[in-house]
C-alpha atoms as a PDB file:
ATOM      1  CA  UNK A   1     151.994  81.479  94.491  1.00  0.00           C
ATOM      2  CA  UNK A   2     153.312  77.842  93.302  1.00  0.00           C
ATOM      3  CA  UNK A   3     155.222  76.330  90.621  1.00  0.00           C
ATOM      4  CA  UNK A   4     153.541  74.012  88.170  1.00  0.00           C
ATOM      5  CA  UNK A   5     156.093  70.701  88.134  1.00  0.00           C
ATOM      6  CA  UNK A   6     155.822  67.865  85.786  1.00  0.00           C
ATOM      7  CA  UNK A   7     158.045  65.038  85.842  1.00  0.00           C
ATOM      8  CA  UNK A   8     157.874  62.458  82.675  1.00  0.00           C
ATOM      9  CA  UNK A   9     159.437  59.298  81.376  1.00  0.00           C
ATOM     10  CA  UNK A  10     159.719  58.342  78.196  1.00  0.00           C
ATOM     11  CA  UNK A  11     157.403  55.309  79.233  1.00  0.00           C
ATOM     12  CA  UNK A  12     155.272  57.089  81.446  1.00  0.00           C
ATOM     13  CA  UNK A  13     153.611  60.830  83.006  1.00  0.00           C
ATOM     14  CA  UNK A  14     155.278  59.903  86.559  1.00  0.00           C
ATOM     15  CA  UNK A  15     154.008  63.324  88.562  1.00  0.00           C
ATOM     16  CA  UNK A  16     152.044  66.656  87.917  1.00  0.00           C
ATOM     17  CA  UNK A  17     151.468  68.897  91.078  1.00  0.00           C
ATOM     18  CA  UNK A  18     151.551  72.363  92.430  1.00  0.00           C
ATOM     19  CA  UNK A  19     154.459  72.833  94.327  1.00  0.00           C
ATOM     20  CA  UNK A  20     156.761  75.816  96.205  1.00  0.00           C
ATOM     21  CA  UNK A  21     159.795  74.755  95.178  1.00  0.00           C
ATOM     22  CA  UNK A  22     162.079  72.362  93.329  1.00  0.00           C
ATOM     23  CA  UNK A  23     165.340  71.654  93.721  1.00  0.00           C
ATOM     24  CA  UNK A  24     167.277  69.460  90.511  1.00  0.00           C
ATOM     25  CA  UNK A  25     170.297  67.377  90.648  1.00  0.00           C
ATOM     26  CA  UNK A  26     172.150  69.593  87.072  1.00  0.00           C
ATOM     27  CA  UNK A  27     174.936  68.491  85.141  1.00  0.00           C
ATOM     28  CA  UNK A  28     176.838  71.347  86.530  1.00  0.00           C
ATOM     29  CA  UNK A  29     175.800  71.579  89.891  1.00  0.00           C
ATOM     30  CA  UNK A  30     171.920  71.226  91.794  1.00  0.00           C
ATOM     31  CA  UNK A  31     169.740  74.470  91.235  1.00  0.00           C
ATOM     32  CA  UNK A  32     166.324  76.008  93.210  1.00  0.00           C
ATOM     33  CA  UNK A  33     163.205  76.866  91.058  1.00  0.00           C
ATOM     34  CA  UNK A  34     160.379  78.618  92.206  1.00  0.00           C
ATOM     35  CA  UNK A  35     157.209  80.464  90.750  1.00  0.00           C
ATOM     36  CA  UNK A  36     158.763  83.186  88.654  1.00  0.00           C
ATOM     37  CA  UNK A  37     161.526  81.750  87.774  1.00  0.00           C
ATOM     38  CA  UNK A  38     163.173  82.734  84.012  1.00  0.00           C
ATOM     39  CA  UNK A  39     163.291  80.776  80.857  1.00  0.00           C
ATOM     40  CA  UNK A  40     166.239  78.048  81.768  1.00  0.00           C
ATOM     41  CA  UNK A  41     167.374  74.772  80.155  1.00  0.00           C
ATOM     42  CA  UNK A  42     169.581  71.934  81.577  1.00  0.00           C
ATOM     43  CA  UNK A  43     170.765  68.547  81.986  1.00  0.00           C
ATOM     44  CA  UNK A  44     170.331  66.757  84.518  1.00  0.00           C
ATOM     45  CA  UNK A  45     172.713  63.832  86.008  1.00  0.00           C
ATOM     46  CA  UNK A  46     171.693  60.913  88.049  1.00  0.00           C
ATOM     47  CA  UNK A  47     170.985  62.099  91.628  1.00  0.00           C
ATOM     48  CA  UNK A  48     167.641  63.177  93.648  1.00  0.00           C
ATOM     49  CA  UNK A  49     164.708  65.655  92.729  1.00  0.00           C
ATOM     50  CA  UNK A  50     163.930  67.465  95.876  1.00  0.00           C
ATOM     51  CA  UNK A  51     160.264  68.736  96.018  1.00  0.00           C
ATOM     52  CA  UNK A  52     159.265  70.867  98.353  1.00  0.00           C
ATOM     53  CA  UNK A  53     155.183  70.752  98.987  1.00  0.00           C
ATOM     54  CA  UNK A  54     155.432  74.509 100.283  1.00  0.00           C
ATOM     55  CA  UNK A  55     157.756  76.684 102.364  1.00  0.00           C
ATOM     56  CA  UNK A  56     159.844  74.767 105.101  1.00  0.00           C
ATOM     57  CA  UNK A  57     157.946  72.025 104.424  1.00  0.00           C
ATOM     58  CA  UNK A  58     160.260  68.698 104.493  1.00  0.00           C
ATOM     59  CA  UNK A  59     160.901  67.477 100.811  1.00  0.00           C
ATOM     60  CA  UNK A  60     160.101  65.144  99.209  1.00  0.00           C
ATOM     61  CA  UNK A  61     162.669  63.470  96.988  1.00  0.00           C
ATOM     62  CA  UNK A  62     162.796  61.239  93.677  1.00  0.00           C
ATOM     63  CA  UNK A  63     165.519  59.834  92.517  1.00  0.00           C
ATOM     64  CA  UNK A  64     166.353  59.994  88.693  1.00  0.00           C
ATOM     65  CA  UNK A  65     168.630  58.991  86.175  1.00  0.00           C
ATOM     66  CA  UNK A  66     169.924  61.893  83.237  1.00  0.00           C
ATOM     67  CA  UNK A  67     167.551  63.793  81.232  1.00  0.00           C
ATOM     68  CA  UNK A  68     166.835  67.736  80.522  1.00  0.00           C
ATOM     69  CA  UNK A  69     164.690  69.968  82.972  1.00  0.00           C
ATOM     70  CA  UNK A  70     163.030  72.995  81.644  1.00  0.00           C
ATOM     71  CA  UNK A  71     162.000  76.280  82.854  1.00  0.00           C
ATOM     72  CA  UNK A  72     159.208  78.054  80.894  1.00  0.00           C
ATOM     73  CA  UNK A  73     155.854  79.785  81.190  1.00  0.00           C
ATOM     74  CA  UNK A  74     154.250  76.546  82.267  1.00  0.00           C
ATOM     75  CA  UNK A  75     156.467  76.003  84.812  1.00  0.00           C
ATOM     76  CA  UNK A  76     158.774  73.031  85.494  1.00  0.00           C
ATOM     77  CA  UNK A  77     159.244  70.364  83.471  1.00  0.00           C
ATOM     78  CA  UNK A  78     161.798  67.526  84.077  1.00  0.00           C
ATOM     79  CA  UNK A  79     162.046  65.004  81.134  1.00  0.00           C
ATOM     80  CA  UNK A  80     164.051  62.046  82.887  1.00  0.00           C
ATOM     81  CA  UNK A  81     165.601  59.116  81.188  1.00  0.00           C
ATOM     82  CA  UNK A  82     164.656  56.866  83.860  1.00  0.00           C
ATOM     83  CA  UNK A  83     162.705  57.240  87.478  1.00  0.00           C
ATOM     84  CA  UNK A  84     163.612  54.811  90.256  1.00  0.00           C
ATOM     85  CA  UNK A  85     160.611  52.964  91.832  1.00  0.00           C
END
């Protein structure tokens, strides 16, 4: 099983992969989300998106700036205010 993840910009669609799990930097404190996972809203504060590719597996990590991540049918979606690189 994997976790649909999509990570936009207001200026641009900056990833959209299959993954096994992600971990986001929230407002009140970093949180896991994997396949499965229930319905769940939340900020996000400036920090790093950890993405891990599957299970074990080293992640990968993007650093962002504020926004709102959301849980839902579909998956993962992270809206961020801004992406570094």
């Amino acid at each position: 099983m994997s976790l649909h993840f999509e990570l936009v910009t207001p200026a641009r669609h900056v990833r959209s992969d299959d993954v096994h799990m992600v971990v986001v930097p929230g407002t009140d404190g970093e949180f896991g989300v994997l396949e499965g996972h229930a319905p769940f809203m939340s900020t996000i504060r400036d920090g790093a998106v950890q993405i891990y590719k599957s299970a074990g597996a080293t992640p990968e990590t993007i650093e962002v700036r504020g926004g709102f991540a959301e849980v839902g049918q579909n998956g993962l979606t992270i809206l961020a205010e801004h992406v570094e690189g």
